[in-house]
PDB file of N, CA and C in Angstrom:
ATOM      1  N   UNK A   1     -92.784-146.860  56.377  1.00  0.00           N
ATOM      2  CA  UNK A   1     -91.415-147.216  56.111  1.00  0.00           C
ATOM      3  C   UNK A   1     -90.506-146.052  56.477  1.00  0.00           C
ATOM      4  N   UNK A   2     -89.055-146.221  57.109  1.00  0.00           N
ATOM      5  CA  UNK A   2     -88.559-145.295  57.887  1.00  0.00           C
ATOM      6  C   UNK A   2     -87.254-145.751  56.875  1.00  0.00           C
ATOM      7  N   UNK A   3     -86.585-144.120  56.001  1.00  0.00           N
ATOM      8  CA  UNK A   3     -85.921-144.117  55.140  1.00  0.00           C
ATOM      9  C   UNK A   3     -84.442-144.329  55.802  1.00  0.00           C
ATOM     10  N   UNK A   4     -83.573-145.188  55.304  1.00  0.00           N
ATOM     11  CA  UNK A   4     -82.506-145.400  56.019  1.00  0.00           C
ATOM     12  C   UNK A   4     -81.123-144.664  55.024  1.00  0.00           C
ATOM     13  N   UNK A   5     -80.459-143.779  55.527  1.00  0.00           N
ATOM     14  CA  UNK A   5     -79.182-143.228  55.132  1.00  0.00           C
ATOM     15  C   UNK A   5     -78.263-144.153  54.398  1.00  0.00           C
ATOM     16  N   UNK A   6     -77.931-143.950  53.227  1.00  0.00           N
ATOM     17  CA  UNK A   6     -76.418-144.760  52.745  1.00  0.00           C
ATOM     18  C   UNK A   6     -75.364-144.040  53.739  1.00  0.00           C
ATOM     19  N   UNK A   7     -74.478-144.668  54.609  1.00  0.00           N
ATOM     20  CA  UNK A   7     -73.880-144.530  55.128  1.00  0.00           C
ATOM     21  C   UNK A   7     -72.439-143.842  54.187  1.00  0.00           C
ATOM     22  N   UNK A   8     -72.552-144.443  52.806  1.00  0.00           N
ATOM     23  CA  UNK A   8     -71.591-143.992  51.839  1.00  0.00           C
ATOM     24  C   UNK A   8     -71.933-142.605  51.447  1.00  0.00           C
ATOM     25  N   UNK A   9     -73.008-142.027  51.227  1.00  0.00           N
ATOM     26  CA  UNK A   9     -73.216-141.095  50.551  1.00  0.00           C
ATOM     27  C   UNK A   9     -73.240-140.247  51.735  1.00  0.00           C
ATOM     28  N   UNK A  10     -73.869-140.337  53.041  1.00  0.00           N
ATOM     29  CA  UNK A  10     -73.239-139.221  53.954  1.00  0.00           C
ATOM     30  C   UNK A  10     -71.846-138.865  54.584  1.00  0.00           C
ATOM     31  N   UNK A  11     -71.430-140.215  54.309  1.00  0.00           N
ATOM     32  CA  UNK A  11     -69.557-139.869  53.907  1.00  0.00           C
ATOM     33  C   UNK A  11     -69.238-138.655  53.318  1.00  0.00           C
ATOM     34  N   UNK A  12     -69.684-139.299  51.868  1.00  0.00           N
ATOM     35  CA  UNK A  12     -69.331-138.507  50.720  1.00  0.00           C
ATOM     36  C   UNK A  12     -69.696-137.084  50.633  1.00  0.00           C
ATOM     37  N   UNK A  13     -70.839-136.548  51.384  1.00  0.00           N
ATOM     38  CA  UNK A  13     -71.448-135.658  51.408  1.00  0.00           C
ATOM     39  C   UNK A  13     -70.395-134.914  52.721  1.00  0.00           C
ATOM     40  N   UNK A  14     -70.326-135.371  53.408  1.00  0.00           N
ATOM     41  CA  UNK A  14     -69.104-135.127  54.742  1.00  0.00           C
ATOM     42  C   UNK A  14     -67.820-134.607  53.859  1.00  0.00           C
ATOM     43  N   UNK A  15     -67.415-134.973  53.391  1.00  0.00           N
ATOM     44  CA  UNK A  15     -66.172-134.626  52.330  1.00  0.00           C
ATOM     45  C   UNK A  15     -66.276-133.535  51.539  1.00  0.00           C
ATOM     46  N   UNK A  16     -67.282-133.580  50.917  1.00  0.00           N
ATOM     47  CA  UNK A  16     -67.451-132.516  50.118  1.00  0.00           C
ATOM     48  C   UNK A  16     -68.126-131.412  50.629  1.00  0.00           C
ATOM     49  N   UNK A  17     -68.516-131.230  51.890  1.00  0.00           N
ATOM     50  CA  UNK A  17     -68.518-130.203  52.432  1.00  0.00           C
ATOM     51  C   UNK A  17     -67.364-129.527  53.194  1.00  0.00           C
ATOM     52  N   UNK A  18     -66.431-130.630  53.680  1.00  0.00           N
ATOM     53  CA  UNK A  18     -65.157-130.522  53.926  1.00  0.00           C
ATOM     54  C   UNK A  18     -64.038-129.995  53.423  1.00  0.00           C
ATOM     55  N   UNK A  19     -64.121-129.870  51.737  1.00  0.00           N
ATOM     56  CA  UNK A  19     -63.313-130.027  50.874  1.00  0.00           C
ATOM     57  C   UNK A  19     -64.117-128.304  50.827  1.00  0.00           C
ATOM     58  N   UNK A  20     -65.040-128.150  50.334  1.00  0.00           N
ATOM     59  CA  UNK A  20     -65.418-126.734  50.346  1.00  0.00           C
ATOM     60  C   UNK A  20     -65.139-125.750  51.051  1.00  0.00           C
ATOM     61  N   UNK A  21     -65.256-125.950  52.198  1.00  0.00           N
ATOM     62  CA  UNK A  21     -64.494-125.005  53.662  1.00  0.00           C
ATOM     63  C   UNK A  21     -63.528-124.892  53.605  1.00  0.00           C
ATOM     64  N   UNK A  22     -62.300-126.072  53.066  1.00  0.00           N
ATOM     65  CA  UNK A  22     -60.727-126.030  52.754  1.00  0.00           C
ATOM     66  C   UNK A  22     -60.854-125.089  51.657  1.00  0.00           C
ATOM     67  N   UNK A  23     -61.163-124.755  50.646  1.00  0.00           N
ATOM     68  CA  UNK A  23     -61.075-124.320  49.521  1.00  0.00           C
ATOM     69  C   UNK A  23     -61.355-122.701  49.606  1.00  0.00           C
ATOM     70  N   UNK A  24     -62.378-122.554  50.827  1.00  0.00           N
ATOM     71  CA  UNK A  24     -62.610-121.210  50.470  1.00  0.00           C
ATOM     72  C   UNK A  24     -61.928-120.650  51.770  1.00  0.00           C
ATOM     73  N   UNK A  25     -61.028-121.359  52.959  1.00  0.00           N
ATOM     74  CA  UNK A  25     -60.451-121.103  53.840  1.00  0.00           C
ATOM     75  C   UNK A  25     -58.918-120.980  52.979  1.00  0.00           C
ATOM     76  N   UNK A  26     -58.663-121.488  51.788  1.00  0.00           N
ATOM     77  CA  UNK A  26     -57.171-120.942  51.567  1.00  0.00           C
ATOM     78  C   UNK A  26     -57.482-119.985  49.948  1.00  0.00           C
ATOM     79  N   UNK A  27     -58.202-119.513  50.199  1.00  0.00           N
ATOM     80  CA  UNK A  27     -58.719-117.937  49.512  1.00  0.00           C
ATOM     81  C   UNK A  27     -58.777-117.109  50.262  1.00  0.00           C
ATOM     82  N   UNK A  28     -59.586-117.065  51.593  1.00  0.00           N
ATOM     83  CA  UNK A  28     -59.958-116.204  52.547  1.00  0.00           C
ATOM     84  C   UNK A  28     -57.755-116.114  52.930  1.00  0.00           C
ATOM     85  N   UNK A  29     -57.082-117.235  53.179  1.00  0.00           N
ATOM     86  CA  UNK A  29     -55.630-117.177  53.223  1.00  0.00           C
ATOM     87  C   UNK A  29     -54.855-116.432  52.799  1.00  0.00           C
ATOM     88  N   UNK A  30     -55.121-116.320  51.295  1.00  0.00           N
ATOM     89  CA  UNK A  30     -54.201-115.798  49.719  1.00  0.00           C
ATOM     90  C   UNK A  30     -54.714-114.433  49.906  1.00  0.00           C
ATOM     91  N   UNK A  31     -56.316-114.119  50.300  1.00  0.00           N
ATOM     92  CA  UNK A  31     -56.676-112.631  50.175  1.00  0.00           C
ATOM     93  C   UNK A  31     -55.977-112.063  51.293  1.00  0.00           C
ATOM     94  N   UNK A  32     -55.990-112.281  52.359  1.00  0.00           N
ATOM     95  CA  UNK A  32     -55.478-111.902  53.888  1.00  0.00           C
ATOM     96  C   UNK A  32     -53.711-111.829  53.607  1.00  0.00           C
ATOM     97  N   UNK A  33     -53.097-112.451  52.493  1.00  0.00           N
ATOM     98  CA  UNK A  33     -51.709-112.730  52.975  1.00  0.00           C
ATOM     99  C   UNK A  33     -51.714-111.548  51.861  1.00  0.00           C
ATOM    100  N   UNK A  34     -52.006-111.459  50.763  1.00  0.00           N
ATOM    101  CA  UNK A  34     -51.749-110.129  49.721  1.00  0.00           C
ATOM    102  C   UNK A  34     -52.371-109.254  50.390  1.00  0.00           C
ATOM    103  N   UNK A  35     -53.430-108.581  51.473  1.00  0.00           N
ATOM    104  CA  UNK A  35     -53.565-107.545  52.005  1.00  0.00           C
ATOM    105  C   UNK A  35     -52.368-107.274  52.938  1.00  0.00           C
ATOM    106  N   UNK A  36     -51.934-108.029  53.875  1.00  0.00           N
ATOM    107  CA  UNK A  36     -50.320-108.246  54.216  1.00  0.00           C
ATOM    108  C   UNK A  36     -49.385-108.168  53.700  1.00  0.00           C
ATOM    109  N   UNK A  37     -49.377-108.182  52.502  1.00  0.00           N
ATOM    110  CA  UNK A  37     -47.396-108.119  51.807  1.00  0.00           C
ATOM    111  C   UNK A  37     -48.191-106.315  51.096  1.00  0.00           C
ATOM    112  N   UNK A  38     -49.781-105.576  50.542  1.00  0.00           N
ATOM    113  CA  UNK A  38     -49.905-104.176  50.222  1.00  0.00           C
ATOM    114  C   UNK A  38     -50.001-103.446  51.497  1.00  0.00           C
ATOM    115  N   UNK A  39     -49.726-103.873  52.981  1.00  0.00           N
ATOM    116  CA  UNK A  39     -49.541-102.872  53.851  1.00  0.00           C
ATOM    117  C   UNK A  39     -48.133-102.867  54.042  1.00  0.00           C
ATOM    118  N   UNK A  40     -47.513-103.721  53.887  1.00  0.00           N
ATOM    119  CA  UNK A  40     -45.992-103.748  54.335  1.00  0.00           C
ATOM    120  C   UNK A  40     -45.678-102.455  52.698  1.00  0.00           C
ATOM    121  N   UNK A  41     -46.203-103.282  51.802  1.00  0.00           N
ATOM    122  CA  UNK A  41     -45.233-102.498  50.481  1.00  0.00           C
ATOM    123  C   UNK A  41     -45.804-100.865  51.043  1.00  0.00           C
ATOM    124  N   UNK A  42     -46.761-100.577  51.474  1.00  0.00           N
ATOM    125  CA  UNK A  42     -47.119 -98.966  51.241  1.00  0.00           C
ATOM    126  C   UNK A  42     -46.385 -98.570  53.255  1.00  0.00           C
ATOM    127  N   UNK A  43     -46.096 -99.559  54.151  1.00  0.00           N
ATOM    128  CA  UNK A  43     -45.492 -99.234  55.100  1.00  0.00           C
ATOM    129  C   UNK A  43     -44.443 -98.657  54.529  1.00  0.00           C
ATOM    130  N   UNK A  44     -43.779 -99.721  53.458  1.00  0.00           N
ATOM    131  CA  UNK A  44     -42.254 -99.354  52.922  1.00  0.00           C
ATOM    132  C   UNK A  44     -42.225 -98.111  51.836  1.00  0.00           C
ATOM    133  N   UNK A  45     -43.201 -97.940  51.282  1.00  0.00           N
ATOM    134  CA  UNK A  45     -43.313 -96.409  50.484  1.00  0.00           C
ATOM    135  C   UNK A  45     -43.402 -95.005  51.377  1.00  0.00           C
ATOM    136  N   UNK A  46     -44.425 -95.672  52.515  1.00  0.00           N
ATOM    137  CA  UNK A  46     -44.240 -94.532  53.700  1.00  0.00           C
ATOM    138  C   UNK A  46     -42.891 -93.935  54.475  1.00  0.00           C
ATOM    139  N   UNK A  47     -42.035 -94.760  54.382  1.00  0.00           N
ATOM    140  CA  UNK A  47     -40.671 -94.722  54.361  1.00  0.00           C
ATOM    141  C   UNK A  47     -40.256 -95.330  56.196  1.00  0.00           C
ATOM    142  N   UNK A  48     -40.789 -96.446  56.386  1.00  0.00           N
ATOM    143  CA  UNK A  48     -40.884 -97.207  57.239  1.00  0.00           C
ATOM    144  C   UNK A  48     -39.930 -98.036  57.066  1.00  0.00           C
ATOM    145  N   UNK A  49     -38.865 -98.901  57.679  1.00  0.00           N
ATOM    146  CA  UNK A  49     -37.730 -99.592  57.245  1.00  0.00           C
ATOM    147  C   UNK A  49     -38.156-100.962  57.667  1.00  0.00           C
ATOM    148  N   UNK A  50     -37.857-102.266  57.423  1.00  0.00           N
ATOM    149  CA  UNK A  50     -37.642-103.686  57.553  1.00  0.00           C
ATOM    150  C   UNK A  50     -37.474-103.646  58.853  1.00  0.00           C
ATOM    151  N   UNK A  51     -36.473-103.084  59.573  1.00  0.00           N
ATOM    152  CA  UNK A  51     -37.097-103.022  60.963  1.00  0.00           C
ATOM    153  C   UNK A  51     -37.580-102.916  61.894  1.00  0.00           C
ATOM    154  N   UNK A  52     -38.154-102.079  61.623  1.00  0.00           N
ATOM    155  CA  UNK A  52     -39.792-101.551  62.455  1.00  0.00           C
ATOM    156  C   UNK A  52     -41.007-102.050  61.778  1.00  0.00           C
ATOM    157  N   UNK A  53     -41.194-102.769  60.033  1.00  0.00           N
ATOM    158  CA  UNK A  53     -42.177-103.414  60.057  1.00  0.00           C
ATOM    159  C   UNK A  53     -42.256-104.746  60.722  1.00  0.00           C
ATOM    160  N   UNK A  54     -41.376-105.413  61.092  1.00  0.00           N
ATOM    161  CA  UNK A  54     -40.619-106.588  61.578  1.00  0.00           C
ATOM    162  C   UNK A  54     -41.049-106.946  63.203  1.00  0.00           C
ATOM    163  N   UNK A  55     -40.842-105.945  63.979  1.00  0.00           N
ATOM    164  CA  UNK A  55     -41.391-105.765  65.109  1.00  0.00           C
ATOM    165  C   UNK A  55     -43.011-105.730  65.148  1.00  0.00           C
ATOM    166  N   UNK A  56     -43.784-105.461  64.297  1.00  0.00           N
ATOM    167  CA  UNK A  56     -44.943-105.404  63.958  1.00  0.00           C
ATOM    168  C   UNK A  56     -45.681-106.598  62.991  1.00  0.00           C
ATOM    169  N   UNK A  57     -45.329-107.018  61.946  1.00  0.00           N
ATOM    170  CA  UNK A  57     -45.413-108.048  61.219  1.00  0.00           C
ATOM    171  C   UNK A  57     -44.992-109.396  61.534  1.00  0.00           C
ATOM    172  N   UNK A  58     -45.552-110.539  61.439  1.00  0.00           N
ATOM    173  CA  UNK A  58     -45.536-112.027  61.678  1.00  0.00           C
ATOM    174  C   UNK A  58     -44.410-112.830  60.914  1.00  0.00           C
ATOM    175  N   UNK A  59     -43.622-110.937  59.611  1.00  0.00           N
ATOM    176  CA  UNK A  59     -42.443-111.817  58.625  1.00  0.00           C
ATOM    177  C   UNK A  59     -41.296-111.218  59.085  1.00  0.00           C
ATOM    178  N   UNK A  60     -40.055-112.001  59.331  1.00  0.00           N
ATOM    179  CA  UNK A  60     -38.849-111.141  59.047  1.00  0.00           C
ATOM    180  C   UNK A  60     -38.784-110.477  58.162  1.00  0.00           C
ATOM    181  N   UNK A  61     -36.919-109.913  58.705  1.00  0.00           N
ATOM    182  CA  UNK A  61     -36.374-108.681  57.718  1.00  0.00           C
ATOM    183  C   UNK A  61     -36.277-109.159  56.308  1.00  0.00           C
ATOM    184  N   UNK A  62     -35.964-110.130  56.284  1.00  0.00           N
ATOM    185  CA  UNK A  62     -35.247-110.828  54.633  1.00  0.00           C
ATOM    186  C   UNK A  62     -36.775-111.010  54.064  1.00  0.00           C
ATOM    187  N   UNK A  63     -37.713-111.785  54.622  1.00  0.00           N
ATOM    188  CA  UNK A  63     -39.449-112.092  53.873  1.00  0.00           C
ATOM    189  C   UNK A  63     -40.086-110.101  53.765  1.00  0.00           C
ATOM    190  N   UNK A  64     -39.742-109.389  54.327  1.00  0.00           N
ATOM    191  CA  UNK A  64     -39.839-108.245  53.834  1.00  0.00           C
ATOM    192  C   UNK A  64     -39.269-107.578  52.859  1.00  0.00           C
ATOM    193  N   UNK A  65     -37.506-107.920  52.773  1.00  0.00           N
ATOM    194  CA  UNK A  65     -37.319-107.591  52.077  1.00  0.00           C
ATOM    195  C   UNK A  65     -37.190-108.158  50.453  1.00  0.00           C
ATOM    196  N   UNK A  66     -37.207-109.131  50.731  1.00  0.00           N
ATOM    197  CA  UNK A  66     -37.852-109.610  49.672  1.00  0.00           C
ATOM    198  C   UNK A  66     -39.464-108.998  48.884  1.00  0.00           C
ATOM    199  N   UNK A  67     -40.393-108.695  49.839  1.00  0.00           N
ATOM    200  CA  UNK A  67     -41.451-108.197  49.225  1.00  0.00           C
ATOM    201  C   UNK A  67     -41.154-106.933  48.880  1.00  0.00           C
ATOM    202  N   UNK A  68     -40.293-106.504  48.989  1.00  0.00           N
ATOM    203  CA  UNK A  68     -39.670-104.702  48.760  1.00  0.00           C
ATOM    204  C   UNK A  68     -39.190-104.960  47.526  1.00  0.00           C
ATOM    205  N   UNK A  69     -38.182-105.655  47.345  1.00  0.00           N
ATOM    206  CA  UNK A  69     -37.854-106.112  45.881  1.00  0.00           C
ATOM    207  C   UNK A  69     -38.777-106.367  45.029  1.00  0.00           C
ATOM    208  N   UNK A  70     -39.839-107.446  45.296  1.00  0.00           N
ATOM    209  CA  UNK A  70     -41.343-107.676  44.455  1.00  0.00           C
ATOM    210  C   UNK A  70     -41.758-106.578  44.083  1.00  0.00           C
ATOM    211  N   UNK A  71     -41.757-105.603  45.274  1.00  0.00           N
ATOM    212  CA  UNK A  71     -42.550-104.714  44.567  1.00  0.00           C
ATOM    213  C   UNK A  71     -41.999-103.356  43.761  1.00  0.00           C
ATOM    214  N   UNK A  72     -40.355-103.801  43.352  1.00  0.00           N
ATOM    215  CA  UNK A  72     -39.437-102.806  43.311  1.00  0.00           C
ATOM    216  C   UNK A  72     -39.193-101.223  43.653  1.00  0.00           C
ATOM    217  N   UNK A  73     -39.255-101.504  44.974  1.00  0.00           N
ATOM    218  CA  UNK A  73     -38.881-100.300  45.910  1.00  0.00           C
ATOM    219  C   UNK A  73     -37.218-100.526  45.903  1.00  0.00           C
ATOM    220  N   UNK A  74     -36.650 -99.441  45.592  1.00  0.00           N
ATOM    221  CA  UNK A  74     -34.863 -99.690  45.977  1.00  0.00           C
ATOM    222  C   UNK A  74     -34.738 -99.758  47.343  1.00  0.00           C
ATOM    223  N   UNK A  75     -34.041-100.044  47.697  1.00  0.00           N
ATOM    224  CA  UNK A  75     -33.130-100.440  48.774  1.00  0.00           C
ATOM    225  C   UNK A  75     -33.107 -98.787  49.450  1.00  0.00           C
ATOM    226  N   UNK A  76     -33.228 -98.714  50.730  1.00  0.00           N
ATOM    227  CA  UNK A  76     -32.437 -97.028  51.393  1.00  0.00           C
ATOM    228  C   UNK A  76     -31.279 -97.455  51.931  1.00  0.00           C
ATOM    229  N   UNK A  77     -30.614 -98.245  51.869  1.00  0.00           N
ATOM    230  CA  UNK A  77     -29.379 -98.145  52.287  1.00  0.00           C
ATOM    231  C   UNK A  77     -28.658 -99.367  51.319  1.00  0.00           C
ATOM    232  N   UNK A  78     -27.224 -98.710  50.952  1.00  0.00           N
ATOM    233  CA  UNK A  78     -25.927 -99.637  50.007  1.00  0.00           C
ATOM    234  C   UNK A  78     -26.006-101.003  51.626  1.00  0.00           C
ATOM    235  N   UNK A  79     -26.064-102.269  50.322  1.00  0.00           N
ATOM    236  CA  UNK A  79     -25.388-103.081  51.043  1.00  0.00           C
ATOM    237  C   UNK A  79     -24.037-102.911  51.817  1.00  0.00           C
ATOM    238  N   UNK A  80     -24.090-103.905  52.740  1.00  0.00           N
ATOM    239  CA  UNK A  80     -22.652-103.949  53.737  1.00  0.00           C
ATOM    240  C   UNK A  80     -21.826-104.876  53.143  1.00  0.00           C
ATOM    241  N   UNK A  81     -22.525-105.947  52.548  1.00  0.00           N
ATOM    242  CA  UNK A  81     -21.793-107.321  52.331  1.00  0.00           C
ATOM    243  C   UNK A  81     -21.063-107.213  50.673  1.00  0.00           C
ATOM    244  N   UNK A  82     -20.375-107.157  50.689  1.00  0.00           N
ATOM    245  CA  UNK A  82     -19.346-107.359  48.902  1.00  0.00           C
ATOM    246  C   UNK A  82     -19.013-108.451  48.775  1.00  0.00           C
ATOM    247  N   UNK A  83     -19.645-108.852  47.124  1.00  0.00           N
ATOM    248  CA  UNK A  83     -18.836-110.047  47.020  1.00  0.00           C
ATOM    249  C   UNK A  83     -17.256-110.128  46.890  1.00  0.00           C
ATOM    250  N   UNK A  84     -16.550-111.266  47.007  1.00  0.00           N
ATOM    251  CA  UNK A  84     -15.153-111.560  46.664  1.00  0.00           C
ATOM    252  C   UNK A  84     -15.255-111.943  45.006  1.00  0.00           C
ATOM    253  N   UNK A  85     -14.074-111.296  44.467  1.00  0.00           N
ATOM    254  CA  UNK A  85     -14.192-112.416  43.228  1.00  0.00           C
ATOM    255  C   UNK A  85     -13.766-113.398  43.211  1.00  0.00           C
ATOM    256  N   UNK A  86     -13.677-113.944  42.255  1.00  0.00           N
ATOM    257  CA  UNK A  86     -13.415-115.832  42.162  1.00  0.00           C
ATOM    258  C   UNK A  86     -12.049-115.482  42.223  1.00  0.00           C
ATOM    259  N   UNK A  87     -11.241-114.977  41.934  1.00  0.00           N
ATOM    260  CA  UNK A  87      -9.610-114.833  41.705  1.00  0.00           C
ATOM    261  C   UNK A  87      -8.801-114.409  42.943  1.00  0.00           C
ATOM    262  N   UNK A  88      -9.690-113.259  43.781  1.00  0.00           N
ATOM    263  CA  UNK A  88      -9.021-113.108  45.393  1.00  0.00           C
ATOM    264  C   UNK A  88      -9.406-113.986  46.549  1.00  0.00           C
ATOM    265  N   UNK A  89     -10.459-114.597  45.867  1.00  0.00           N
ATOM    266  CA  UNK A  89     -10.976-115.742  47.160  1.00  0.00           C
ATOM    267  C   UNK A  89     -10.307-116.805  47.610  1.00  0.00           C
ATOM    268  N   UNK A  90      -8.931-117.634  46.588  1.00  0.00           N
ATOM    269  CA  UNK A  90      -8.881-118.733  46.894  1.00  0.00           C
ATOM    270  C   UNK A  90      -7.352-118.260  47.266  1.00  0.00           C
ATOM    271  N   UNK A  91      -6.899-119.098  48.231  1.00  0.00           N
ATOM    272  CA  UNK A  91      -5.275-119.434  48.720  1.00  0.00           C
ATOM    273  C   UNK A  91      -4.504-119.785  47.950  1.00  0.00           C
ATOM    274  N   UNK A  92      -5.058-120.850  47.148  1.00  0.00           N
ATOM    275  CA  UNK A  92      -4.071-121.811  46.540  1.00  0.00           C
ATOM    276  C   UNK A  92      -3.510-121.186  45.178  1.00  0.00           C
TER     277      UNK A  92
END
């Protein structure tokens, strides 16, 4: 007698090997993307600026600087942009 496959269960078995590879492919992701945001933060302790990691890195200036903030590094340079207050802003 020649054993015949449930066609369901090698599905199922298809899936859940599927589902495993997804699972440990967005770990292998999360580890790779936090080794990426601790070279940028120690680029930015090295005293490397948003724009030269930028040219080098896969993130813009703002997704950098944002991780500069995360990791509360101050700023090396005063903003350019000031807010208006609510009282000089409007015409009317």
């Amino acid at each position: 007698m020649t054993e015949e496959t449930d066609p369901k269960v090698e599905a199922l078995a298809e899936v859940a090997k599927a589902s495993e590879q997804h699972t440990q492919a967005i770990s292998e992701e999360e580890a790779r993307r936090e080794a990426h945001h601790a070279a940028i933060v120690r680029a930015l302790r090295a005293g490397a600026g948003p724009s030269a990691i930028e040219k080098v890195s896969r993130y813009d200036r703002q997704h950098i600087d944002r991780i500069r903030r995360g990791a509360g590094i101050p700023a090396t340079r005063r903003a350019t942009v000031k807010r208006i207050p609510a009282d000089e802003g409007s015409d009317t």
